[in-house]
PDB file of N, CA and C in Angstrom:
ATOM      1  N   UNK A   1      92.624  53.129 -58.049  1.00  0.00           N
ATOM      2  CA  UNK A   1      93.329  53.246 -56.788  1.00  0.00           C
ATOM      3  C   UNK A   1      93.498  54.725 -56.457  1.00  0.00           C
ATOM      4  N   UNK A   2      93.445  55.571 -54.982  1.00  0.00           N
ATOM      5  CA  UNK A   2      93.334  56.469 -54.624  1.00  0.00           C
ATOM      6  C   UNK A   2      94.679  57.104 -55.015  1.00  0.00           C
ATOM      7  N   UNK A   3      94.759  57.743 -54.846  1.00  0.00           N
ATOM      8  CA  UNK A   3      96.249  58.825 -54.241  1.00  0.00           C
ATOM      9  C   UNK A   3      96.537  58.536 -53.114  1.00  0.00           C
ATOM     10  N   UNK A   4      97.753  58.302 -52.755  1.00  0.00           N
ATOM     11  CA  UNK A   4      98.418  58.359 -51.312  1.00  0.00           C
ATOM     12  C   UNK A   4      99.410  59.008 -50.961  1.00  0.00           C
ATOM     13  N   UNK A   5      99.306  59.856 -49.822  1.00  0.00           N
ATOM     14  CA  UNK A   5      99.766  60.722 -49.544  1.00  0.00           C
ATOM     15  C   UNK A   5     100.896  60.049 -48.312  1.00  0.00           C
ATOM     16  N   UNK A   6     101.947  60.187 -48.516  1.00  0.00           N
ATOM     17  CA  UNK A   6     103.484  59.205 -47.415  1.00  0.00           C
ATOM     18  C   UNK A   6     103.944  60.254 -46.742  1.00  0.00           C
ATOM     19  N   UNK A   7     104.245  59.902 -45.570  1.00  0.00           N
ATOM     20  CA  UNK A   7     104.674  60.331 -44.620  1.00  0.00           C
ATOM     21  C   UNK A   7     106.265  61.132 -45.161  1.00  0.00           C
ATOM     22  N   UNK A   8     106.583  60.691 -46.325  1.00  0.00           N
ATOM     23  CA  UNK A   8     107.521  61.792 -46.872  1.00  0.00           C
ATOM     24  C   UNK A   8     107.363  62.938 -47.953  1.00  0.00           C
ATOM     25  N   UNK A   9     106.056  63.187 -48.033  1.00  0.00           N
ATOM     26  CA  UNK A   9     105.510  63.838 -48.868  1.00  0.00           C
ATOM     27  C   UNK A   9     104.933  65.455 -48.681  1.00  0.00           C
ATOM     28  N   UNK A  10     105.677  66.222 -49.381  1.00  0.00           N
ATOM     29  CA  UNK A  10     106.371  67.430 -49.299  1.00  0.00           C
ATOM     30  C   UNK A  10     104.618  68.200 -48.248  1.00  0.00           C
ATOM     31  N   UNK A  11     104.126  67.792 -49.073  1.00  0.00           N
ATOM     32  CA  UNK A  11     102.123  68.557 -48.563  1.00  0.00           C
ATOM     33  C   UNK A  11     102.243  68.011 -47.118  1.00  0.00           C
ATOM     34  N   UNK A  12     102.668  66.997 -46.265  1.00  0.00           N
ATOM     35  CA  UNK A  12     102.779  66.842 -45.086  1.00  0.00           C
ATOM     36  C   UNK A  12     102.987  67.697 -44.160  1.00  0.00           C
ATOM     37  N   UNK A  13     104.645  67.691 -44.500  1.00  0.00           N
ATOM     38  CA  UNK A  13     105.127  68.962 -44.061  1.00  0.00           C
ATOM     39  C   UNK A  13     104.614  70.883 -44.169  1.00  0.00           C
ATOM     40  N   UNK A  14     104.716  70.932 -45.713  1.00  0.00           N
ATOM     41  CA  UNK A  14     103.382  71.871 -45.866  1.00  0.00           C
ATOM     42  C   UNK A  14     102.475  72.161 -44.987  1.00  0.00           C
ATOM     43  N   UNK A  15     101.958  71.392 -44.954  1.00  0.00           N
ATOM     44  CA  UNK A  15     100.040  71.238 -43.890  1.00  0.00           C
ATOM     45  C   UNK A  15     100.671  71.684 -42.875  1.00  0.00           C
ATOM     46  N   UNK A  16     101.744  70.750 -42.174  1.00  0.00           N
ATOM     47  CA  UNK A  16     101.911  71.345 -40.683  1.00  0.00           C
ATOM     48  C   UNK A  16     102.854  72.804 -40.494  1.00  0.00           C
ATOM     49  N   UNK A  17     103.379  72.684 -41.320  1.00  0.00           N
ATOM     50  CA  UNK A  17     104.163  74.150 -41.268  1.00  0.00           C
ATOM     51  C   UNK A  17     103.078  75.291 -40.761  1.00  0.00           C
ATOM     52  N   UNK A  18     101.931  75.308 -42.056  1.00  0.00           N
ATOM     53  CA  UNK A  18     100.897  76.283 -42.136  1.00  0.00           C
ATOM     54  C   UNK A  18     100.369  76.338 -40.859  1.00  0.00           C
ATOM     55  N   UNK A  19     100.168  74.822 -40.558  1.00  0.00           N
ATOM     56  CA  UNK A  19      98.932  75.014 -39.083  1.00  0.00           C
ATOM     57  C   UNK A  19      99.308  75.869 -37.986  1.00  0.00           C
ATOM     58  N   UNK A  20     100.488  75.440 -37.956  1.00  0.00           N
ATOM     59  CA  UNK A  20     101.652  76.019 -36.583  1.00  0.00           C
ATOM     60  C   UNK A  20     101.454  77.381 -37.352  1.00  0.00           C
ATOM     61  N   UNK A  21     101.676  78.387 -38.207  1.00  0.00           N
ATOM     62  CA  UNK A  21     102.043  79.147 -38.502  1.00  0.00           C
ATOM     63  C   UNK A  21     100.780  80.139 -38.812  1.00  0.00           C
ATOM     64  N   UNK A  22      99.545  79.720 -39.015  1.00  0.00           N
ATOM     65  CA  UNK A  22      98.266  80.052 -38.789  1.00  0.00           C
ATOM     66  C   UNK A  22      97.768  80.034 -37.223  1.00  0.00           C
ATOM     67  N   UNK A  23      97.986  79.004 -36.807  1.00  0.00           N
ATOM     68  CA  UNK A  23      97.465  78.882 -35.014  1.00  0.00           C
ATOM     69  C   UNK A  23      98.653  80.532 -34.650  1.00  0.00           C
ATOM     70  N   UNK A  24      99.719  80.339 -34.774  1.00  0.00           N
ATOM     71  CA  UNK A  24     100.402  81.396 -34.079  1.00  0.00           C
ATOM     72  C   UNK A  24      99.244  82.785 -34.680  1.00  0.00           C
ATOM     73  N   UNK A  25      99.129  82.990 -35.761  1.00  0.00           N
ATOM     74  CA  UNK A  25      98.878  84.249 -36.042  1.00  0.00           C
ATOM     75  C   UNK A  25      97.289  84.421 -35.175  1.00  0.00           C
ATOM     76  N   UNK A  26      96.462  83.298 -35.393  1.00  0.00           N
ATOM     77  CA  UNK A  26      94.931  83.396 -34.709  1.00  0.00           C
ATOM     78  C   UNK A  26      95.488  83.472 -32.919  1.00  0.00           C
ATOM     79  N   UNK A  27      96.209  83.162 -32.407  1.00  0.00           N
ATOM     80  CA  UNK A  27      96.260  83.410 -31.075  1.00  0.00           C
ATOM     81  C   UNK A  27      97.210  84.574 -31.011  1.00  0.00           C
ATOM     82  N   UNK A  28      97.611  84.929 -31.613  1.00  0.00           N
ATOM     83  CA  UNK A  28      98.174  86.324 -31.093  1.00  0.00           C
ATOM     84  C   UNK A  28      97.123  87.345 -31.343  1.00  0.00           C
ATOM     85  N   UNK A  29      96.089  86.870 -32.632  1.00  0.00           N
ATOM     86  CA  UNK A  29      94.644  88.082 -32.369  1.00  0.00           C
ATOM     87  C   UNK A  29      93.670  87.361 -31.046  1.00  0.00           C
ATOM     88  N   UNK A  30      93.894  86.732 -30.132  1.00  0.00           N
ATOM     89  CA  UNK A  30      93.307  85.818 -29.490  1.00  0.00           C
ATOM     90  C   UNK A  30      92.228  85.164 -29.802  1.00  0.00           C
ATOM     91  N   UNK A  31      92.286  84.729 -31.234  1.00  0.00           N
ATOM     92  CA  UNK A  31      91.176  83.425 -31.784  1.00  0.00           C
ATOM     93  C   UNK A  31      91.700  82.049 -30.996  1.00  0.00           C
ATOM     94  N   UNK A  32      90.899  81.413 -30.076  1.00  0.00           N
ATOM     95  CA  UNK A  32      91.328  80.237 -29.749  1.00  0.00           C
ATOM     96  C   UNK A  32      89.963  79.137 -30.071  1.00  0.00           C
ATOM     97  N   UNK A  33      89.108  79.586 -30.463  1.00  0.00           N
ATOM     98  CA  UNK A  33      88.155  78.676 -30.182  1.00  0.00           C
ATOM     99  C   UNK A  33      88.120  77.818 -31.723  1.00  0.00           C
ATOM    100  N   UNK A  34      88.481  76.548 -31.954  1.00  0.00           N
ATOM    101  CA  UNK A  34      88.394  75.444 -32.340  1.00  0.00           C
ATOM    102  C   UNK A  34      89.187  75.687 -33.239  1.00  0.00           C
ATOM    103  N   UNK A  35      90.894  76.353 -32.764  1.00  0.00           N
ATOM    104  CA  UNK A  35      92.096  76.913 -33.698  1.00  0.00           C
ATOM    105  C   UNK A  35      92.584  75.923 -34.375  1.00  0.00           C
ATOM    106  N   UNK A  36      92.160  74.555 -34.548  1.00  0.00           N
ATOM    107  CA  UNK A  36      93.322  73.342 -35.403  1.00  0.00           C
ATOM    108  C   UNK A  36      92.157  73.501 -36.920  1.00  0.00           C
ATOM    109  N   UNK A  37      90.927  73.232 -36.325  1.00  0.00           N
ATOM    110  CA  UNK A  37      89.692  73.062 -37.231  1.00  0.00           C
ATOM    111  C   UNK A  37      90.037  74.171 -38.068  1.00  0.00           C
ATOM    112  N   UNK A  38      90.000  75.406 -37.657  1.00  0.00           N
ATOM    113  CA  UNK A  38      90.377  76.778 -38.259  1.00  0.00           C
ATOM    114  C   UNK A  38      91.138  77.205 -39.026  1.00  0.00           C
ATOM    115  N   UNK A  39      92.254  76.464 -38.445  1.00  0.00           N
ATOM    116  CA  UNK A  39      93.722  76.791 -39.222  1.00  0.00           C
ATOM    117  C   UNK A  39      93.689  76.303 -40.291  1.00  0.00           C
ATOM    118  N   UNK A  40      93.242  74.996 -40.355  1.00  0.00           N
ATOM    119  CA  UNK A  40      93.328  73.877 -41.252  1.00  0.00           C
ATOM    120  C   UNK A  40      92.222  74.515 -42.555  1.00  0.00           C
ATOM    121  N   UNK A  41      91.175  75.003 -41.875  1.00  0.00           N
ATOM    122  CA  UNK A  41      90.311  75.407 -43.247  1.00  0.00           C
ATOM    123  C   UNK A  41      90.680  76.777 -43.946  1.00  0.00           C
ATOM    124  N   UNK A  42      91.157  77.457 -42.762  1.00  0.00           N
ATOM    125  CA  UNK A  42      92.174  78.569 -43.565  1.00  0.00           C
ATOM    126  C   UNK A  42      93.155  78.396 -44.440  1.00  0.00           C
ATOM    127  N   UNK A  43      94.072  77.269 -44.510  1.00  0.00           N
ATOM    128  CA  UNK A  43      94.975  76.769 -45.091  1.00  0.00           C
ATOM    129  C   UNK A  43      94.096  76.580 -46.273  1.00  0.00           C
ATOM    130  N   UNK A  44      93.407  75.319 -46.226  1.00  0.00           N
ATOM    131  CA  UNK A  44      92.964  74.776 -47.321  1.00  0.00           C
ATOM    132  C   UNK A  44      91.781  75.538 -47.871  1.00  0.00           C
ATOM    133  N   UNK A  45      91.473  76.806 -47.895  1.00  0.00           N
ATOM    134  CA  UNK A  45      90.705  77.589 -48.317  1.00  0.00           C
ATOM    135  C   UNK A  45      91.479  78.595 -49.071  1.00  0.00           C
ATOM    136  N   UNK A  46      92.824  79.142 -48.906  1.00  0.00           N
ATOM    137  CA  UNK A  46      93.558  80.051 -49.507  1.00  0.00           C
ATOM    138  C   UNK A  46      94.997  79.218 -49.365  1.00  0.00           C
ATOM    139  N   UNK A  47      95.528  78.310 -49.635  1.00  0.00           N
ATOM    140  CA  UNK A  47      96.887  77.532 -50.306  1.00  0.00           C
ATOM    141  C   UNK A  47      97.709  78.825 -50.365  1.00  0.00           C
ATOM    142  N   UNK A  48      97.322  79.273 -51.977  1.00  0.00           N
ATOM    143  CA  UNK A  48      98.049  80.446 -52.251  1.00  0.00           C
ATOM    144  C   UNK A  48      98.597  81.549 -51.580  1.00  0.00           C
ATOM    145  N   UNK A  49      97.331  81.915 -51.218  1.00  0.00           N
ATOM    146  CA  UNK A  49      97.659  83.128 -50.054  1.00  0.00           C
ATOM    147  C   UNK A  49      98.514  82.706 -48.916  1.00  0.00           C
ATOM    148  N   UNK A  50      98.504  81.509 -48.801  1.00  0.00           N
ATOM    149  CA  UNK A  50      99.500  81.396 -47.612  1.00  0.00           C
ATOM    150  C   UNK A  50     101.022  81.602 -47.707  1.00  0.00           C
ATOM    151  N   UNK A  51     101.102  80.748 -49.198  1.00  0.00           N
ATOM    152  CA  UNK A  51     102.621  80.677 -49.508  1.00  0.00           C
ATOM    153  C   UNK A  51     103.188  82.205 -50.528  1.00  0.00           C
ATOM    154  N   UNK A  52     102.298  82.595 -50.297  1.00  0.00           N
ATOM    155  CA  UNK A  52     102.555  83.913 -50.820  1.00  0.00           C
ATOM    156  C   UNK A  52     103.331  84.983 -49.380  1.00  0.00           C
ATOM    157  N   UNK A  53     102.533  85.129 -48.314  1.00  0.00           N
ATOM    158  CA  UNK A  53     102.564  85.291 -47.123  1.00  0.00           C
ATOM    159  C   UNK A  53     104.029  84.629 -46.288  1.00  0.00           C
ATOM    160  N   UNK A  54     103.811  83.481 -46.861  1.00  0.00           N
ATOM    161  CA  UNK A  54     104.773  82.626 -45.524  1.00  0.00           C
ATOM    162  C   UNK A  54     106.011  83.164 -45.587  1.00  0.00           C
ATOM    163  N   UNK A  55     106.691  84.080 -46.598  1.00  0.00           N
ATOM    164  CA  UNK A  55     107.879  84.418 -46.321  1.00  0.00           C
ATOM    165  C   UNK A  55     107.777  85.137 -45.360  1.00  0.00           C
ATOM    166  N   UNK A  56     106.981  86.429 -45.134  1.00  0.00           N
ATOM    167  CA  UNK A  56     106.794  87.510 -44.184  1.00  0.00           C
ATOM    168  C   UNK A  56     106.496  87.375 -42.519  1.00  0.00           C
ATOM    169  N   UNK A  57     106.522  85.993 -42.268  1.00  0.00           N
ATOM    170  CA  UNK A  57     106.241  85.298 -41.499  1.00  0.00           C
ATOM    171  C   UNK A  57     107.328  85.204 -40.561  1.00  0.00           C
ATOM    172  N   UNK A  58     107.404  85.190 -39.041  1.00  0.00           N
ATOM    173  CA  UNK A  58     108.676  84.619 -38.483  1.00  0.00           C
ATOM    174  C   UNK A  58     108.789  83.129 -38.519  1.00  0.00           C
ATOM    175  N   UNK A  59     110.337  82.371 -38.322  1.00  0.00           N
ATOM    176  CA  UNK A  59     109.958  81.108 -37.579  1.00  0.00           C
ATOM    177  C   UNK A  59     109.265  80.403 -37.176  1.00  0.00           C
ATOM    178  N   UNK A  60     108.317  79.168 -37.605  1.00  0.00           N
ATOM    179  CA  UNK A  60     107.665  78.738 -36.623  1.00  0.00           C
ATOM    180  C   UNK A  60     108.073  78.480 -35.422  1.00  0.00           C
ATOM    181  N   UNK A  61     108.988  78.305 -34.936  1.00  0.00           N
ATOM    182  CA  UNK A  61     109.822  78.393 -33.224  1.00  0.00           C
ATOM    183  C   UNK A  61     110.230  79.724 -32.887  1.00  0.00           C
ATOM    184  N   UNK A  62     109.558  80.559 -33.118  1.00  0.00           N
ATOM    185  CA  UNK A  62     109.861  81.953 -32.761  1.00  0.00           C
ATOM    186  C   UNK A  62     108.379  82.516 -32.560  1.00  0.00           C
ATOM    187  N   UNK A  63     108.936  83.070 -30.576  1.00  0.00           N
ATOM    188  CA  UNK A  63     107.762  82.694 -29.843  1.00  0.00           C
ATOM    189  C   UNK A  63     107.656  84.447 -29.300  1.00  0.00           C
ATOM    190  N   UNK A  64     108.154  85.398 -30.216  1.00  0.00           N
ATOM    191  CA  UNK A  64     108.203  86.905 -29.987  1.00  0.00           C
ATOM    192  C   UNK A  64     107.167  87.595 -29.717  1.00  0.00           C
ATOM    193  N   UNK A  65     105.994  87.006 -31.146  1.00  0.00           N
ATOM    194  CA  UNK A  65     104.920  87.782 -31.174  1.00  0.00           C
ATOM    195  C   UNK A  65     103.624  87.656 -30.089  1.00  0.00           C
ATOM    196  N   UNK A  66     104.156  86.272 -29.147  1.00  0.00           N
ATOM    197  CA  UNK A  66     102.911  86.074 -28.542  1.00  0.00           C
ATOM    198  C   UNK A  66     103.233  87.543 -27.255  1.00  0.00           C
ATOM    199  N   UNK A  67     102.297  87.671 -26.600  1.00  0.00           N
ATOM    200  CA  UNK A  67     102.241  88.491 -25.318  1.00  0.00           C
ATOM    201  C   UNK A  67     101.180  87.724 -24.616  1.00  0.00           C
ATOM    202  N   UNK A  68     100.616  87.090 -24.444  1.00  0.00           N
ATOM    203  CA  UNK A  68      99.701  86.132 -23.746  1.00  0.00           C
ATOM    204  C   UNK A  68     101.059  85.211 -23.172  1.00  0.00           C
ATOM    205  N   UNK A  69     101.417  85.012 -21.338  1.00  0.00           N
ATOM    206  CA  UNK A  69     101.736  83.379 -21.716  1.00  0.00           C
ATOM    207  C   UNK A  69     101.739  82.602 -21.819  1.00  0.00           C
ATOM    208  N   UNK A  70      99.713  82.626 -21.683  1.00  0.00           N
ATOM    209  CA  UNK A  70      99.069  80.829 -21.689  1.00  0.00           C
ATOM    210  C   UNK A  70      99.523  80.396 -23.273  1.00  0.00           C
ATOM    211  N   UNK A  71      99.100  81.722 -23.893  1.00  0.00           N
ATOM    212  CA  UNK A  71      98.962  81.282 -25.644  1.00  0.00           C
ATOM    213  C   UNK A  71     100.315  80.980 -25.985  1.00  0.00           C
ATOM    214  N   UNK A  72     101.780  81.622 -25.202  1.00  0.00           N
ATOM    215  CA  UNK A  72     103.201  81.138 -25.626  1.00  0.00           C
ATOM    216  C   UNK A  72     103.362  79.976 -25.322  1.00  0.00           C
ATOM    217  N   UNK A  73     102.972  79.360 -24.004  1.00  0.00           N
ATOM    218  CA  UNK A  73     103.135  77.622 -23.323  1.00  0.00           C
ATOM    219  C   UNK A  73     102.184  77.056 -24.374  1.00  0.00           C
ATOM    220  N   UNK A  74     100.904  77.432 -24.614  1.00  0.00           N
ATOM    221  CA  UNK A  74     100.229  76.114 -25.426  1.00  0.00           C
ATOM    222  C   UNK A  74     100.901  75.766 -27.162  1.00  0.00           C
ATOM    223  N   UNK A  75     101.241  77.424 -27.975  1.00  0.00           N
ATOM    224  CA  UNK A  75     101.656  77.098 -28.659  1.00  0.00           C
ATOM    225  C   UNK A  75     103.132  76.274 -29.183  1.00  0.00           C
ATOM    226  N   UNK A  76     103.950  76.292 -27.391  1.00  0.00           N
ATOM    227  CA  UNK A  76     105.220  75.989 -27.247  1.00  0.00           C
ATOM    228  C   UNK A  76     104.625  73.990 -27.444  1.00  0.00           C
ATOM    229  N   UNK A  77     103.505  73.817 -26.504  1.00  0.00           N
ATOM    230  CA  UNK A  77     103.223  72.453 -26.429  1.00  0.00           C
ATOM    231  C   UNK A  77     102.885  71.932 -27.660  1.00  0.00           C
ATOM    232  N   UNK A  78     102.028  72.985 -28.769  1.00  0.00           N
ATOM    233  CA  UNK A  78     101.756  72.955 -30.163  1.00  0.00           C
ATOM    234  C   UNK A  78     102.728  72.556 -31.198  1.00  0.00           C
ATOM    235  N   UNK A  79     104.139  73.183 -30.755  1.00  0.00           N
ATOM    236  CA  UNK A  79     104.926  72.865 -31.768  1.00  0.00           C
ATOM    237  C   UNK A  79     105.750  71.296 -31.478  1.00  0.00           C
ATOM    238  N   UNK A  80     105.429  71.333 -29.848  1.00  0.00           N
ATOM    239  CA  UNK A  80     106.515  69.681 -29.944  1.00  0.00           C
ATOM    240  C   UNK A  80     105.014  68.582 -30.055  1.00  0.00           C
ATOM    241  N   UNK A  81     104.182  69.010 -29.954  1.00  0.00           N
ATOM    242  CA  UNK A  81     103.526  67.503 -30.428  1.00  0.00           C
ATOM    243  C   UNK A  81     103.369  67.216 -31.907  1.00  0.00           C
ATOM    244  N   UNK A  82     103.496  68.396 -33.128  1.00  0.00           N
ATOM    245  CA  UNK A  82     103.593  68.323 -34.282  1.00  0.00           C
ATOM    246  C   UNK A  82     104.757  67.558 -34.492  1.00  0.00           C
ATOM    247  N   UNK A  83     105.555  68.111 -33.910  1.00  0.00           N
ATOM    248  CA  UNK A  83     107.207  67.289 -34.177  1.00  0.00           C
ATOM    249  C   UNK A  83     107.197  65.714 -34.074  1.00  0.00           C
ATOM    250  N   UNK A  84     106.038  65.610 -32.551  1.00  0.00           N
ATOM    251  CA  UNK A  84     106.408  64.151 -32.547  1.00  0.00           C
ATOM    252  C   UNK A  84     105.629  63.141 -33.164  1.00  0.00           C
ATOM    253  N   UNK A  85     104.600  64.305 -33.983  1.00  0.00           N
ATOM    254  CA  UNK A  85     103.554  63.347 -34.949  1.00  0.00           C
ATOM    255  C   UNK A  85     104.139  62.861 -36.481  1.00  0.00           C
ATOM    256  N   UNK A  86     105.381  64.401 -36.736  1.00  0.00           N
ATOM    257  CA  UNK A  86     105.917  63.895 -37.924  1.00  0.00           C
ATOM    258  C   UNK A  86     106.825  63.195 -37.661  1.00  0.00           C
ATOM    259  N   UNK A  87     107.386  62.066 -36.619  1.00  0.00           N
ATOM    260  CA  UNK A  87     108.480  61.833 -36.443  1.00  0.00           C
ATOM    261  C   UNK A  87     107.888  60.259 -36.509  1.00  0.00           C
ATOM    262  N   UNK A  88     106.451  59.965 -35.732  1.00  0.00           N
ATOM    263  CA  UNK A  88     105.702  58.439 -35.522  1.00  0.00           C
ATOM    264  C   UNK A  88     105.030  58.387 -37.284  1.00  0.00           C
ATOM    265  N   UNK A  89     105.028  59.477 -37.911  1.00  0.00           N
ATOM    266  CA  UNK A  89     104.521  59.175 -39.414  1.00  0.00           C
ATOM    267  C   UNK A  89     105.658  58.698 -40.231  1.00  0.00           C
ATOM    268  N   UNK A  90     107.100  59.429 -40.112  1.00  0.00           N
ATOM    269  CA  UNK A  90     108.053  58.816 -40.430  1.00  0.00           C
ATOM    270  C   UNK A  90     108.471  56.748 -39.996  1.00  0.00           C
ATOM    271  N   UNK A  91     108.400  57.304 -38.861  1.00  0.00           N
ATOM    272  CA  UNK A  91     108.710  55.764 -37.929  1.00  0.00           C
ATOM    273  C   UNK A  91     107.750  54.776 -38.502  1.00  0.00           C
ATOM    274  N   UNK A  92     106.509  55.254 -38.170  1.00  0.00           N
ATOM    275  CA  UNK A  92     105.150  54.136 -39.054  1.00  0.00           C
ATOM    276  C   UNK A  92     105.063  54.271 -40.523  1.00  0.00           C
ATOM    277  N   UNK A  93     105.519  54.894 -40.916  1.00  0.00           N
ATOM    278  CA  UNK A  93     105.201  55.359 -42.586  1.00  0.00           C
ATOM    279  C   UNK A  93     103.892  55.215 -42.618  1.00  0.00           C
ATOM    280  N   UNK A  94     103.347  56.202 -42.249  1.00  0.00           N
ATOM    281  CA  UNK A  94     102.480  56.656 -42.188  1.00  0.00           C
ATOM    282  C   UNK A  94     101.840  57.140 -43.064  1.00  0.00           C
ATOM    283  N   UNK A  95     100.965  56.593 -44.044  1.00  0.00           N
ATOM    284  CA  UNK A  95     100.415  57.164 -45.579  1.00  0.00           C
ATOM    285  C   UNK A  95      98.402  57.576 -45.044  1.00  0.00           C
ATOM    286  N   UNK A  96      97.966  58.453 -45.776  1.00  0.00           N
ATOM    287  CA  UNK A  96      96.821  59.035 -46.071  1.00  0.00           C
ATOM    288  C   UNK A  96      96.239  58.851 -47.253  1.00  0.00           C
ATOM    289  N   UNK A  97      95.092  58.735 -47.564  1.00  0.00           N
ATOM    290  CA  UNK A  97      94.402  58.407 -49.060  1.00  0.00           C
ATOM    291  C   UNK A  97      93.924  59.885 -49.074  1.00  0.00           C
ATOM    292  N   UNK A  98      93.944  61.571 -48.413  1.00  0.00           N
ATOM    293  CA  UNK A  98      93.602  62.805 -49.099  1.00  0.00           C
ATOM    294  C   UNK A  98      94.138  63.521 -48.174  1.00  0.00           C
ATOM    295  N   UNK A  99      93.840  64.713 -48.721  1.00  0.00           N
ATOM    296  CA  UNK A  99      94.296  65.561 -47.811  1.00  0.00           C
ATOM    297  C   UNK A  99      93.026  65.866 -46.482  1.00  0.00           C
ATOM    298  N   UNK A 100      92.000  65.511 -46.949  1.00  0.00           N
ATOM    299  CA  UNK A 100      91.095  65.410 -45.819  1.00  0.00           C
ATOM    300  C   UNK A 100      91.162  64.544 -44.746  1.00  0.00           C
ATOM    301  N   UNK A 101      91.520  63.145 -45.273  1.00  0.00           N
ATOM    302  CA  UNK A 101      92.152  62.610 -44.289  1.00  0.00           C
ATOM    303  C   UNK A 101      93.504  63.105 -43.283  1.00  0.00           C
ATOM    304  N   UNK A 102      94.537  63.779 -43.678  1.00  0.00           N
ATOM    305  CA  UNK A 102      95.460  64.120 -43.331  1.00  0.00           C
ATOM    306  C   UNK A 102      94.916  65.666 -42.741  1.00  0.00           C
ATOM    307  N   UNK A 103      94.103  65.984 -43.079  1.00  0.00           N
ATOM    308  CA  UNK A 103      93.340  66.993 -41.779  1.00  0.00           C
ATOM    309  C   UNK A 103      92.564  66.933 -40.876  1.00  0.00           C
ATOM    310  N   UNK A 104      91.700  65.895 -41.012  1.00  0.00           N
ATOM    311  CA  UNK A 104      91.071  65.095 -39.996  1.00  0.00           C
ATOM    312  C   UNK A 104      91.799  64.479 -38.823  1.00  0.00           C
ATOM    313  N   UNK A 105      92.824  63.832 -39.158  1.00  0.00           N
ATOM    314  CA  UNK A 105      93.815  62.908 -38.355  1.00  0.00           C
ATOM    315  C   UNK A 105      94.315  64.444 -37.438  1.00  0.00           C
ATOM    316  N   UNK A 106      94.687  65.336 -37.730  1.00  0.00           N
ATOM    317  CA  UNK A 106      95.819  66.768 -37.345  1.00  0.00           C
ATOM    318  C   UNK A 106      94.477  66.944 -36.391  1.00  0.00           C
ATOM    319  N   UNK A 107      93.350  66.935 -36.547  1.00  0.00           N
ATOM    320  CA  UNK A 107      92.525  68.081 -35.792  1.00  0.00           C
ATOM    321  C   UNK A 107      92.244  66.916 -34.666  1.00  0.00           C
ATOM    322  N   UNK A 108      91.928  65.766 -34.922  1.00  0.00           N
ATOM    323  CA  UNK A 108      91.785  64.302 -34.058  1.00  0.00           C
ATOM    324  C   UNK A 108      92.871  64.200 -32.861  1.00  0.00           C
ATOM    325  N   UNK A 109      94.011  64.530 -33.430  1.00  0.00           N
ATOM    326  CA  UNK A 109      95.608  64.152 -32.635  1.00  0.00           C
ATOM    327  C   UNK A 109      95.549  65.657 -32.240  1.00  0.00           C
ATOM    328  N   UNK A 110      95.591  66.553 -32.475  1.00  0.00           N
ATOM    329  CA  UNK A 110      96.058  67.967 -31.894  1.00  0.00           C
ATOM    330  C   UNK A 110      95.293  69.005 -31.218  1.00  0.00           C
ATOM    331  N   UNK A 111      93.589  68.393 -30.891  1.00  0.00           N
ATOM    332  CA  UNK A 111      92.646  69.196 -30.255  1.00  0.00           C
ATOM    333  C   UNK A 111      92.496  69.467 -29.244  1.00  0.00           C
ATOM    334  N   UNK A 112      93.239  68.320 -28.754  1.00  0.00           N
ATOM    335  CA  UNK A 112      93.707  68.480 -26.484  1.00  0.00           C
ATOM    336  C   UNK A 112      94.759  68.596 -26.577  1.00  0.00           C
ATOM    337  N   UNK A 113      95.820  69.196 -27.264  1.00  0.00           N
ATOM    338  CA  UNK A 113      97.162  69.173 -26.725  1.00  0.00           C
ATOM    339  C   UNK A 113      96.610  71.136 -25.770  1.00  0.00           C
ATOM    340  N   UNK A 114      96.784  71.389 -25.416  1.00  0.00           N
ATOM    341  CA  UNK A 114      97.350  71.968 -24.133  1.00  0.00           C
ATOM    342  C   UNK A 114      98.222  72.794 -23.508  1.00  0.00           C
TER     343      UNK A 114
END
């Protein structure tokens, strides 16, 4: 039997913390082109480096560093559709058999948000 990964399971949260927190940093250098795909392989290409990093980091709801304000509205739209994905994974209990799955699904659900 696989591993399953639950909608209360700490790497959930993890994953999305990073994404939001990677997308902010690639659009403030104005990387936008296929930023969920990106983020996500950045994440899961250097783990470490991230959480090494993430203290030095602002808020993910801290919207200072952008100067673009398409890139402040999309990443503003970025952070409430994450919210309301961990909220229908809670509600559905929502489980994953990898973390590939659970990055697949993020880049599936979060590639037209807007």
């Amino acid at each position: 039997m696989g591993l399953k990964i639950k909608w209360s399971d700490d790497r959930v949260r993890g994953t999305t913390t990073a994404l939001l927190l990677i997308c902010r940093d690639r659009l403030c250098r104005g990387e936008t082109d296929d930023l969920i795909a990106a983020s996500l392989a950045d994440y899961r290409n250097d783990p470490a480096g991230y959480k090494e990093n993430k203290a030095a980091w602002p808020d993910v709801n801290d919207m200072a560093p952008f100067k673009n304000p398409q890139h402040t509205a999309y990443y503003k739209n970025l952070v409430s559709a994450v919210e309301g994905l961990l909220r229908k994974f809670v509600e559905g209990k929502r489980q994953f058999n990898s973390l590939t799955e659970l990055d697949n699904y993020l880049v599936f659900t979060l590639q037209n948000v807007r």
